[in-house]
PDB file of N, CA and C in Angstrom:
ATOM      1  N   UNK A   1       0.847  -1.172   0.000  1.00  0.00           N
ATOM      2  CA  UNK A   1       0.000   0.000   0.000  1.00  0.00           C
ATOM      3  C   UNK A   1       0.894   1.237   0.000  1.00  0.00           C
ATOM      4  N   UNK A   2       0.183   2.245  -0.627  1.00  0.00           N
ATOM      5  CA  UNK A   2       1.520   3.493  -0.701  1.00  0.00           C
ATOM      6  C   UNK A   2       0.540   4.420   0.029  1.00  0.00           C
ATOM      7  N   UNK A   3       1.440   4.853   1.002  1.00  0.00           N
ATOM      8  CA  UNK A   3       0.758   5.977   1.873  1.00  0.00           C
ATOM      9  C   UNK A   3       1.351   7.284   1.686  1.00  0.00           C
ATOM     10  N   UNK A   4       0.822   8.311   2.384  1.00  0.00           N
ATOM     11  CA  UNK A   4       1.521   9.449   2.625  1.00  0.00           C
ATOM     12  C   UNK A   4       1.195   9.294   4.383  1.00  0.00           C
ATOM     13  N   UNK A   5       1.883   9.453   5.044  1.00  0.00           N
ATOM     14  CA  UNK A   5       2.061   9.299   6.346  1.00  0.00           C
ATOM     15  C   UNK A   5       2.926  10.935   6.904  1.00  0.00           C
ATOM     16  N   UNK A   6       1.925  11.064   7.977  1.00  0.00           N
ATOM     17  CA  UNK A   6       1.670  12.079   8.983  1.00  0.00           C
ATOM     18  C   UNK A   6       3.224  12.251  10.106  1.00  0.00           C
ATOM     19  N   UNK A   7       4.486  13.026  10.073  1.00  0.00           N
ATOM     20  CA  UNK A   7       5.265  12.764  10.471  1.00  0.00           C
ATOM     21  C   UNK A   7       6.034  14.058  11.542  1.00  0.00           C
ATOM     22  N   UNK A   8       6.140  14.170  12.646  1.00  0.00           N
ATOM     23  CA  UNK A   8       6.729  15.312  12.981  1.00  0.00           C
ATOM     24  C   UNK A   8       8.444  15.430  13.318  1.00  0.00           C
ATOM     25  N   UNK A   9       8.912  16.686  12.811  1.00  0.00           N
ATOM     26  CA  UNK A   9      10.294  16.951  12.681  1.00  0.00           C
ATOM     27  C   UNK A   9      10.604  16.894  13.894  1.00  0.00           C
ATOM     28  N   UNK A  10      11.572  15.908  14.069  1.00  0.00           N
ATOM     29  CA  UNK A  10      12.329  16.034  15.884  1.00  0.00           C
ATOM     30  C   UNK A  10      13.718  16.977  15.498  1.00  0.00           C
ATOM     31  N   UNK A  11      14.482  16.596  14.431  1.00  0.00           N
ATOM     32  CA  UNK A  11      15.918  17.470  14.068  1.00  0.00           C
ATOM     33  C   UNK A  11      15.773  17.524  12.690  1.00  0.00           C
ATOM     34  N   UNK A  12      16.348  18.550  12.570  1.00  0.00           N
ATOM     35  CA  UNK A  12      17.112  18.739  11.039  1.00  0.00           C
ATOM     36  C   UNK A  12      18.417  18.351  11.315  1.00  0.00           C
ATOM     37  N   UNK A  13      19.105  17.449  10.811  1.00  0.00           N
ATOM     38  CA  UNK A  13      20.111  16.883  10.571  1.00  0.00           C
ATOM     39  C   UNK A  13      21.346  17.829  10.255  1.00  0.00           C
ATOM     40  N   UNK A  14      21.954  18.934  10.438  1.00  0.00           N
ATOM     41  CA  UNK A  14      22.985  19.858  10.129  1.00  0.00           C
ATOM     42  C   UNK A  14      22.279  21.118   9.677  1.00  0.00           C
ATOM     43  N   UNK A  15      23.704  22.185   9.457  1.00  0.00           N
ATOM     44  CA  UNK A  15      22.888  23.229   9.101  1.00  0.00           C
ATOM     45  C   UNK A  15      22.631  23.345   7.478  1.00  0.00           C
ATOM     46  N   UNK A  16      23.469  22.637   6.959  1.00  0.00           N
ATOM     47  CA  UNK A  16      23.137  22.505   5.121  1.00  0.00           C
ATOM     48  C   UNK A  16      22.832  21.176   4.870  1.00  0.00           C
ATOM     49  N   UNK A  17      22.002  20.580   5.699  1.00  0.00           N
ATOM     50  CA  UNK A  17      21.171  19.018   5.730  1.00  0.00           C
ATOM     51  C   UNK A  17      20.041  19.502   4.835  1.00  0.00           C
ATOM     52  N   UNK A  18      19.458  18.449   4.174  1.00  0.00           N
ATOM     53  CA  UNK A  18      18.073  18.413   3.617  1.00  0.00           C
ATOM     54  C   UNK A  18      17.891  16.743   4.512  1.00  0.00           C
ATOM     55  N   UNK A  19      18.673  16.270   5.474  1.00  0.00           N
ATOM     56  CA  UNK A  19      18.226  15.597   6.429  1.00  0.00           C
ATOM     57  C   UNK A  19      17.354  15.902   7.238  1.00  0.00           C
ATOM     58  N   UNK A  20      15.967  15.229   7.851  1.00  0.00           N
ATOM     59  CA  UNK A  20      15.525  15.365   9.269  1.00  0.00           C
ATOM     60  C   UNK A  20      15.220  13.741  10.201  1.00  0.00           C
ATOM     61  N   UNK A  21      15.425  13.904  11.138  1.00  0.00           N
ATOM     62  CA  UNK A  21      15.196  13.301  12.576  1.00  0.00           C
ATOM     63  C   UNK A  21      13.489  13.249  12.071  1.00  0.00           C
ATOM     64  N   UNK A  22      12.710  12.191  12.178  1.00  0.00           N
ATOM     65  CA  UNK A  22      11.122  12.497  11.811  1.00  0.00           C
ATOM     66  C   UNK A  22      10.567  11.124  12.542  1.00  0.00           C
ATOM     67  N   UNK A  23       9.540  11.229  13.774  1.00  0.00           N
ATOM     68  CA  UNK A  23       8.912  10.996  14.294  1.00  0.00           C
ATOM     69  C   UNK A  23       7.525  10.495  13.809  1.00  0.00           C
ATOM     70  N   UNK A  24       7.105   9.375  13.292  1.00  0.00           N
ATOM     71  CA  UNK A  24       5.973   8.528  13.162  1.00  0.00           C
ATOM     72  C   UNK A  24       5.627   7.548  13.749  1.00  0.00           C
ATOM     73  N   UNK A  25       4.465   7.951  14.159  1.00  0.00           N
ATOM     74  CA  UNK A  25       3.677   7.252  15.581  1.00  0.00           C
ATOM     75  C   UNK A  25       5.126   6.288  16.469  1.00  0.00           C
ATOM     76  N   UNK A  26       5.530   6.731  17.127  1.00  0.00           N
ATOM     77  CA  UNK A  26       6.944   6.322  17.800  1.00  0.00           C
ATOM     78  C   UNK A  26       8.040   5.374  16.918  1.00  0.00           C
ATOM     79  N   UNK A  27       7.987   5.548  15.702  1.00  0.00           N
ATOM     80  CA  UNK A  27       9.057   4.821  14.878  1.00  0.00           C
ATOM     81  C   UNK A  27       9.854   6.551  13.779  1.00  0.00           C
ATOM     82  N   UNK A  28      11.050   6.845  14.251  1.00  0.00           N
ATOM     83  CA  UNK A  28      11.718   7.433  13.560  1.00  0.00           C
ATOM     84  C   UNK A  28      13.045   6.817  12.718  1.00  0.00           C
ATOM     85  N   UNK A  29      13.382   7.698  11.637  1.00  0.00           N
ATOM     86  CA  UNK A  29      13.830   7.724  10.539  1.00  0.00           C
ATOM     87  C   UNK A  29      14.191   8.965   9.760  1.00  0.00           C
ATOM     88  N   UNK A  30      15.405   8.958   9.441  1.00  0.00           N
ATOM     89  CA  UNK A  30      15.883   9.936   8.525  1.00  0.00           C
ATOM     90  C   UNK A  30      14.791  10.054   7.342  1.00  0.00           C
ATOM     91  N   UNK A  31      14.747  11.328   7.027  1.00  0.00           N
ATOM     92  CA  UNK A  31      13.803  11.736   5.847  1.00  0.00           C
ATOM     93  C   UNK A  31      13.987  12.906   5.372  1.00  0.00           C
ATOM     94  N   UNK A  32      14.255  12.748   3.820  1.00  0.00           N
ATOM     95  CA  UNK A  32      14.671  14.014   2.865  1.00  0.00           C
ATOM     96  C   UNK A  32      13.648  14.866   2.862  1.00  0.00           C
ATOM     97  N   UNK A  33      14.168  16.516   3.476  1.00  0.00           N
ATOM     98  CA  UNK A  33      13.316  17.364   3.192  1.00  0.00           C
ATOM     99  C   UNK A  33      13.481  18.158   1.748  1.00  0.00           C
ATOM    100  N   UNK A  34      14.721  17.686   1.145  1.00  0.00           N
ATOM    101  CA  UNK A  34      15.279  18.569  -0.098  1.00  0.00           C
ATOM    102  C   UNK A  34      13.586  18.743  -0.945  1.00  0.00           C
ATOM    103  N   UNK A  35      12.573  18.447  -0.765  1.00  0.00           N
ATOM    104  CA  UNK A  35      11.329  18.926  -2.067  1.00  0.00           C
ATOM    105  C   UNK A  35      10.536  19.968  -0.577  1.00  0.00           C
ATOM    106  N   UNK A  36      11.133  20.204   0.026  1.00  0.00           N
ATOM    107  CA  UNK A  36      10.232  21.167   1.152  1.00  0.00           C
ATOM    108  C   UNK A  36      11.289  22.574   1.426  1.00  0.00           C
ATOM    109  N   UNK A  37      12.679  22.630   1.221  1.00  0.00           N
ATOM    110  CA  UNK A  37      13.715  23.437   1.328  1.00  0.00           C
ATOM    111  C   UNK A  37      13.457  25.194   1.489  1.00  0.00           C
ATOM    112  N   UNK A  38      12.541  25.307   0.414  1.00  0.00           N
ATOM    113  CA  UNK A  38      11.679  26.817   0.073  1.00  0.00           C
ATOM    114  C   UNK A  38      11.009  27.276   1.437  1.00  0.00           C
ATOM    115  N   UNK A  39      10.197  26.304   2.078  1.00  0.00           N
ATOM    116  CA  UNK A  39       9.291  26.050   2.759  1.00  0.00           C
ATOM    117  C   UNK A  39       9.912  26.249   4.365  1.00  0.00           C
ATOM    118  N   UNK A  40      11.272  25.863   4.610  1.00  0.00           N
ATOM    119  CA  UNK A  40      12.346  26.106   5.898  1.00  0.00           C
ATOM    120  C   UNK A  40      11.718  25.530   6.528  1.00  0.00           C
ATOM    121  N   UNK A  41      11.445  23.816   6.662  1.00  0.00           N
ATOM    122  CA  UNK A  41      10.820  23.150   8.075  1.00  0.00           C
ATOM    123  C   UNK A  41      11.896  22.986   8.758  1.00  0.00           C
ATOM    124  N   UNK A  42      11.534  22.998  10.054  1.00  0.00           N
ATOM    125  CA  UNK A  42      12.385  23.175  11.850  1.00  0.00           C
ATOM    126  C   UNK A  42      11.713  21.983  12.319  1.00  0.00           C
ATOM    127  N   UNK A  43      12.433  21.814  13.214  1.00  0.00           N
ATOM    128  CA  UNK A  43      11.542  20.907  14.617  1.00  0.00           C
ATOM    129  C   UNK A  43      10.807  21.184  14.880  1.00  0.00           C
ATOM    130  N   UNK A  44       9.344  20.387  15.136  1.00  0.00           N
ATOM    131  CA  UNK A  44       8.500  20.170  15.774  1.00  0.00           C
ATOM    132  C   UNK A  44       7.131  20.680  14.341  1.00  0.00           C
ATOM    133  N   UNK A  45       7.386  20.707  13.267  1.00  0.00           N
ATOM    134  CA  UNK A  45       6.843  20.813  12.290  1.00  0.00           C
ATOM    135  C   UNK A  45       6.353  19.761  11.768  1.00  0.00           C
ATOM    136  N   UNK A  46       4.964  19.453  11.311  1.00  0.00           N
ATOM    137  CA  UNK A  46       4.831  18.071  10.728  1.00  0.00           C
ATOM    138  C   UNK A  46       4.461  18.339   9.325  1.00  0.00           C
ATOM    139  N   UNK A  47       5.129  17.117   8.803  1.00  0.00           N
ATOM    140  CA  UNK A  47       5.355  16.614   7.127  1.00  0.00           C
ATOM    141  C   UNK A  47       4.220  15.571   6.884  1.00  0.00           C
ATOM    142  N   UNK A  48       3.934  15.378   5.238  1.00  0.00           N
ATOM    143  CA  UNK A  48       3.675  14.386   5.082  1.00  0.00           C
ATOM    144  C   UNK A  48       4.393  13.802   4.228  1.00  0.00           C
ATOM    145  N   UNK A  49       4.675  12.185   4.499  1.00  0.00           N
ATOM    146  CA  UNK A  49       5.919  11.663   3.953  1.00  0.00           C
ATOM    147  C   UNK A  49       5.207  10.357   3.122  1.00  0.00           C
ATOM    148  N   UNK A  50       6.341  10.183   1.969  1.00  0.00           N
ATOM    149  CA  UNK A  50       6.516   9.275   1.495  1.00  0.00           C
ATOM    150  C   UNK A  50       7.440   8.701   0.960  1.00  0.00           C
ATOM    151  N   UNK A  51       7.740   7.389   0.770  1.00  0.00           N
ATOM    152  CA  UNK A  51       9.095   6.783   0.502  1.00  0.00           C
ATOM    153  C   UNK A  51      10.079   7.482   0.938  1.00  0.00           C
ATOM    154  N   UNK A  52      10.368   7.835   2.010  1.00  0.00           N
ATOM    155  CA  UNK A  52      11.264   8.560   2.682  1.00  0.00           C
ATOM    156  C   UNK A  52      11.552  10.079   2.048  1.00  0.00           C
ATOM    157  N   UNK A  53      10.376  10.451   1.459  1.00  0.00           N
ATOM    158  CA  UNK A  53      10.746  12.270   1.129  1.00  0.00           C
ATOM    159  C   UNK A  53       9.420  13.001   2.217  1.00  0.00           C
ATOM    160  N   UNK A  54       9.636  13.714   2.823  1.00  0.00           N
ATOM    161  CA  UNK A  54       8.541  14.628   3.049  1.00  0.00           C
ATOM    162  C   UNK A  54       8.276  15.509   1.567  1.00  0.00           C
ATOM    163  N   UNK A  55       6.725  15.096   1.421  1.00  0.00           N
ATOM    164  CA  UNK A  55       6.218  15.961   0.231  1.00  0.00           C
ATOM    165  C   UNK A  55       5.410  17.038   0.537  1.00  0.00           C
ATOM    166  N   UNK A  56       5.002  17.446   1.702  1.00  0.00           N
ATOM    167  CA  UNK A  56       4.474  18.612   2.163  1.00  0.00           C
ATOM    168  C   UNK A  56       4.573  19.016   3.605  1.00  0.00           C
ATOM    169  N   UNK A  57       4.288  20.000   4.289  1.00  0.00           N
ATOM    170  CA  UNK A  57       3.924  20.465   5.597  1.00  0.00           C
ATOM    171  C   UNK A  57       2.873  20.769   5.576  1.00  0.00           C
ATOM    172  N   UNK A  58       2.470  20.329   6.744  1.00  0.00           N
ATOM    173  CA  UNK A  58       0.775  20.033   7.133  1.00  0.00           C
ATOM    174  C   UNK A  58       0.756  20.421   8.758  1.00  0.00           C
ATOM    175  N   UNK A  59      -0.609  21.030   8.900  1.00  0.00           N
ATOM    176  CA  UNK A  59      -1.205  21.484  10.606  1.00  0.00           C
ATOM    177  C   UNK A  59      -0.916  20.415  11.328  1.00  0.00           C
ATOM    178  N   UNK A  60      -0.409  20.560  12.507  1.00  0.00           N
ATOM    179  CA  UNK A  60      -0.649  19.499  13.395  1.00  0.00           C
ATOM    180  C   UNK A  60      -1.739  18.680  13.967  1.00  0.00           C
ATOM    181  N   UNK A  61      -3.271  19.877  13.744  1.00  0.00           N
ATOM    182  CA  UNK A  61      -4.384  19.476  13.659  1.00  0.00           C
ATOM    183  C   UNK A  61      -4.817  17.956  12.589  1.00  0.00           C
ATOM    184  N   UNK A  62      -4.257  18.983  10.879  1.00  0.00           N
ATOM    185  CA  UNK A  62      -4.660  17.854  10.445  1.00  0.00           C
ATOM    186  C   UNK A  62      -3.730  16.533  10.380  1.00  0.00           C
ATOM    187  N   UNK A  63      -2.282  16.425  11.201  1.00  0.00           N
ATOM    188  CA  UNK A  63      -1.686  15.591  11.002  1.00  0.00           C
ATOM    189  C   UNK A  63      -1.948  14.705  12.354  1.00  0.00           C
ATOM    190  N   UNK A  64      -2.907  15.167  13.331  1.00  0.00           N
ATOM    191  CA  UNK A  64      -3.313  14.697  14.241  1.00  0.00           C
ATOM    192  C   UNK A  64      -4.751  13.426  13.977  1.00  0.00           C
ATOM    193  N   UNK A  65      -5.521  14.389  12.354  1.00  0.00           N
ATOM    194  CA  UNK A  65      -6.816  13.730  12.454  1.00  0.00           C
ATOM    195  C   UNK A  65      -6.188  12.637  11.601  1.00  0.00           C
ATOM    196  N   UNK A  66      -5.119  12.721  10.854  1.00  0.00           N
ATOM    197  CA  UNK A  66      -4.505  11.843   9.792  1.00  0.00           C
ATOM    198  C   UNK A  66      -4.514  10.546  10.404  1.00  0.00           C
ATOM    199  N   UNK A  67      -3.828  10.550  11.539  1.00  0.00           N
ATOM    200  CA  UNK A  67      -3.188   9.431  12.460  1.00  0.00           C
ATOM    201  C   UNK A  67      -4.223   8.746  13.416  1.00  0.00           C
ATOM    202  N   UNK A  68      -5.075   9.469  13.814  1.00  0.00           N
ATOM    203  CA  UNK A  68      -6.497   9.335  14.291  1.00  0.00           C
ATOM    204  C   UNK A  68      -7.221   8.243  12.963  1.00  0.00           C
ATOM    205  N   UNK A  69      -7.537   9.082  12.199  1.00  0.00           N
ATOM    206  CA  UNK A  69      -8.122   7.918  11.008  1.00  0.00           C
ATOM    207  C   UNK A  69      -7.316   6.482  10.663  1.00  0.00           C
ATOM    208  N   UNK A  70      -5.685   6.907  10.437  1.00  0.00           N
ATOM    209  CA  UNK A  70      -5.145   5.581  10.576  1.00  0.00           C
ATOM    210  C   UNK A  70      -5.648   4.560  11.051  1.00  0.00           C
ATOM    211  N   UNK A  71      -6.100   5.312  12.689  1.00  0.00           N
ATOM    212  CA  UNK A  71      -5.950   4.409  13.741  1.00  0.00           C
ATOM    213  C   UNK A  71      -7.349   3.398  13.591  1.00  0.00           C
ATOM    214  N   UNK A  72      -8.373   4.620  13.406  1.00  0.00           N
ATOM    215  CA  UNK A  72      -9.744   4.220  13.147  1.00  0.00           C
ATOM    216  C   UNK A  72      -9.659   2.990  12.186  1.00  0.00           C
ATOM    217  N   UNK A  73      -9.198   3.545  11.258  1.00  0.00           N
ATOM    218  CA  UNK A  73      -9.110   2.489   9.685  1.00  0.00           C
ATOM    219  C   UNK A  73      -8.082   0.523  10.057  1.00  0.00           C
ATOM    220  N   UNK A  74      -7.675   0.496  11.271  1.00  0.00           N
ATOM    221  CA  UNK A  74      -6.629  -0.041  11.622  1.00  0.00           C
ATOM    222  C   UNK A  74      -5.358  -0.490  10.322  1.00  0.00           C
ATOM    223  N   UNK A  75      -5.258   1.437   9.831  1.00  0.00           N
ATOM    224  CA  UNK A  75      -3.809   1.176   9.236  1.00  0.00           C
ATOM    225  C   UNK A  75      -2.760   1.451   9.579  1.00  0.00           C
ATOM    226  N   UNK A  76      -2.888   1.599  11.369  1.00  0.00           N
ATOM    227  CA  UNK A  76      -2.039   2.148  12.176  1.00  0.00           C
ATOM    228  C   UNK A  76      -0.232   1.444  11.870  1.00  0.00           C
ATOM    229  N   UNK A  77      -0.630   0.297  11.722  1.00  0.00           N
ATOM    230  CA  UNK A  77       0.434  -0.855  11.996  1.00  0.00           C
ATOM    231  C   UNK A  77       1.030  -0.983  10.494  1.00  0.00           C
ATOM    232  N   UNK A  78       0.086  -0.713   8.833  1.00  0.00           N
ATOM    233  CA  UNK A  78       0.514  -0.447   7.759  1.00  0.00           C
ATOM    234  C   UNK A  78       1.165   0.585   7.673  1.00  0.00           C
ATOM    235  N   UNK A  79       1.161   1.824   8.235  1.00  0.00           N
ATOM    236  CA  UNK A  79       1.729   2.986   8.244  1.00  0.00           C
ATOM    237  C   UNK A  79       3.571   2.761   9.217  1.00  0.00           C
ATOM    238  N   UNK A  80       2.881   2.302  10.396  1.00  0.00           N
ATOM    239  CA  UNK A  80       4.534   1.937  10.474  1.00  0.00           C
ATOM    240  C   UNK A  80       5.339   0.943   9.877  1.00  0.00           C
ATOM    241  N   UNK A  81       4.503   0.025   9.506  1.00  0.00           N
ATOM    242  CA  UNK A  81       5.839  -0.761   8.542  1.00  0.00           C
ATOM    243  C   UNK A  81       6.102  -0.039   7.282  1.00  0.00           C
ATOM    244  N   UNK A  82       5.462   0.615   6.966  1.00  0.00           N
ATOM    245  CA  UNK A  82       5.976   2.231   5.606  1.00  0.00           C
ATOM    246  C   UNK A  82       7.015   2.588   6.142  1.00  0.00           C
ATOM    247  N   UNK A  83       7.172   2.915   7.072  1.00  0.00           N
ATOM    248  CA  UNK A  83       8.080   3.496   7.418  1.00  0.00           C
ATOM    249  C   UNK A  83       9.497   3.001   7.568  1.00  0.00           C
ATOM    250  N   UNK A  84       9.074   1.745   8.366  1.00  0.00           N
ATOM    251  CA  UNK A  84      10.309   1.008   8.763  1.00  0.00           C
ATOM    252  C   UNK A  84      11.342   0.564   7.567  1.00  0.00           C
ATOM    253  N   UNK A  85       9.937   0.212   5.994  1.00  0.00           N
ATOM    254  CA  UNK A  85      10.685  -0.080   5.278  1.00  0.00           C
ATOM    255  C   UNK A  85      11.018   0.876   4.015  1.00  0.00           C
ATOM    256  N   UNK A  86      11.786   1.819   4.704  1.00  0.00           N
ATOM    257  CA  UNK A  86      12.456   3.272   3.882  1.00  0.00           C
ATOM    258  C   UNK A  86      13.602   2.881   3.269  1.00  0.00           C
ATOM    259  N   UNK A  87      14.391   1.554   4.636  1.00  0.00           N
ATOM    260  CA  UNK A  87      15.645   1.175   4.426  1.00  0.00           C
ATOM    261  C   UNK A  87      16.639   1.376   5.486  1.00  0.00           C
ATOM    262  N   UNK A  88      17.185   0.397   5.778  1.00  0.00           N
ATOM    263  CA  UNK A  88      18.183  -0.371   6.865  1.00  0.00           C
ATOM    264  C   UNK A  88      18.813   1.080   7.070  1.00  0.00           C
ATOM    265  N   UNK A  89      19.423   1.890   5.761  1.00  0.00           N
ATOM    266  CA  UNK A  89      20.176   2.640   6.297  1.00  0.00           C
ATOM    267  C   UNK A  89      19.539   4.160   6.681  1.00  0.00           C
ATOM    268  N   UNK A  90      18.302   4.098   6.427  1.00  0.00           N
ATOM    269  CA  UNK A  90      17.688   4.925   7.293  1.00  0.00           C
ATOM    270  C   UNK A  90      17.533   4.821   9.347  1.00  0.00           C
ATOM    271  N   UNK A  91      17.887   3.876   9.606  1.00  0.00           N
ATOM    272  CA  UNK A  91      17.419   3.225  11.168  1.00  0.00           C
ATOM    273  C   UNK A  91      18.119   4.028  11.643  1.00  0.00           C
ATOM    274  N   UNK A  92      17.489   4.353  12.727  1.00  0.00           N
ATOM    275  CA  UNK A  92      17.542   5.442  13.776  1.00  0.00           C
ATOM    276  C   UNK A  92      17.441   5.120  15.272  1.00  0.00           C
ATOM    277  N   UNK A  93      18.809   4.197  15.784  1.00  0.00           N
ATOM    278  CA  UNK A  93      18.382   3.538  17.327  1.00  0.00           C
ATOM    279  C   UNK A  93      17.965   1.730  16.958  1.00  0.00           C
ATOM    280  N   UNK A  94      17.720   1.442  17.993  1.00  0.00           N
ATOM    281  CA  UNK A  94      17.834  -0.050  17.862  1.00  0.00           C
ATOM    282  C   UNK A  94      15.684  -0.187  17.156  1.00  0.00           C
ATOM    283  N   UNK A  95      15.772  -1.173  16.254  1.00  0.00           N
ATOM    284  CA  UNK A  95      14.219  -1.204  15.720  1.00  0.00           C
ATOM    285  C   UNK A  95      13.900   0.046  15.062  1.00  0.00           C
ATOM    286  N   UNK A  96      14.662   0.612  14.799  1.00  0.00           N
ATOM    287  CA  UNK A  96      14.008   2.456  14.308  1.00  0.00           C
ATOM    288  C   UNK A  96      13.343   3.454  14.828  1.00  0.00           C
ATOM    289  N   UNK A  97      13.356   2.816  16.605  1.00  0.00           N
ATOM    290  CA  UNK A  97      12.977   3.948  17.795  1.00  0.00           C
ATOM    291  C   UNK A  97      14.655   4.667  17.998  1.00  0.00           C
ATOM    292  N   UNK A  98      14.342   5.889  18.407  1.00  0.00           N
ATOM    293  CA  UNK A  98      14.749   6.668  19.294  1.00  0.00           C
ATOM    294  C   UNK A  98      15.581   6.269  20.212  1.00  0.00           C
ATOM    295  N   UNK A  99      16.887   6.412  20.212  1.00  0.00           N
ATOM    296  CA  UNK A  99      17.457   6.084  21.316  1.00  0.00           C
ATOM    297  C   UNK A  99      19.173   5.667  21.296  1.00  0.00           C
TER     298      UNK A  99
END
């Protein structure tokens, strides 16, 4: 299934990174902001991502009802294995949590 998934910026990765630190439903992963650059996302900003690019910035509202519906829809658990599988060398901490 190809999603766009609801993601919030924990770091930008350097100061001339198009890297970010990105937070989905407790599974993070590096994710290219280079198609958002114009746009200057920071921490604590949420994206919506796919195949490891953020393709937009989105309200926290609606990236709140996003994840909410996931949950409703039970594609909670499809959405994190999207994620997980960005690629090995995306992993971030042991399992692709934090840490």
């Amino acid at each position: 299934m190809c999603l766009a998934i609801p993601g919030m910026i924990v770091e930008v990765l350097g100061e001339n990174s198009d890297l970010a630190l990105v937070d989905v439903l407790g599974v993070r992963r590096k994710v290219d902001l280079g198609l958002l650059l114009d746009e200057h996302p920071t921490a604590g900003d949420w994206v919506l991502i796919h195949v490891g690019f953020a393709m937009s910035k989105i309200s926290e509202a609606d990236a709140k009802d996003q994840l909410r519906l996931l949950t409703e829809l039970g594609e909670q658990q499809a959405a994190i294995e999207e994620v997980q599988g960005y690629g090995v060398d995306f992993l971030v901490g042991e399992n692709g949590r934090g840490g």
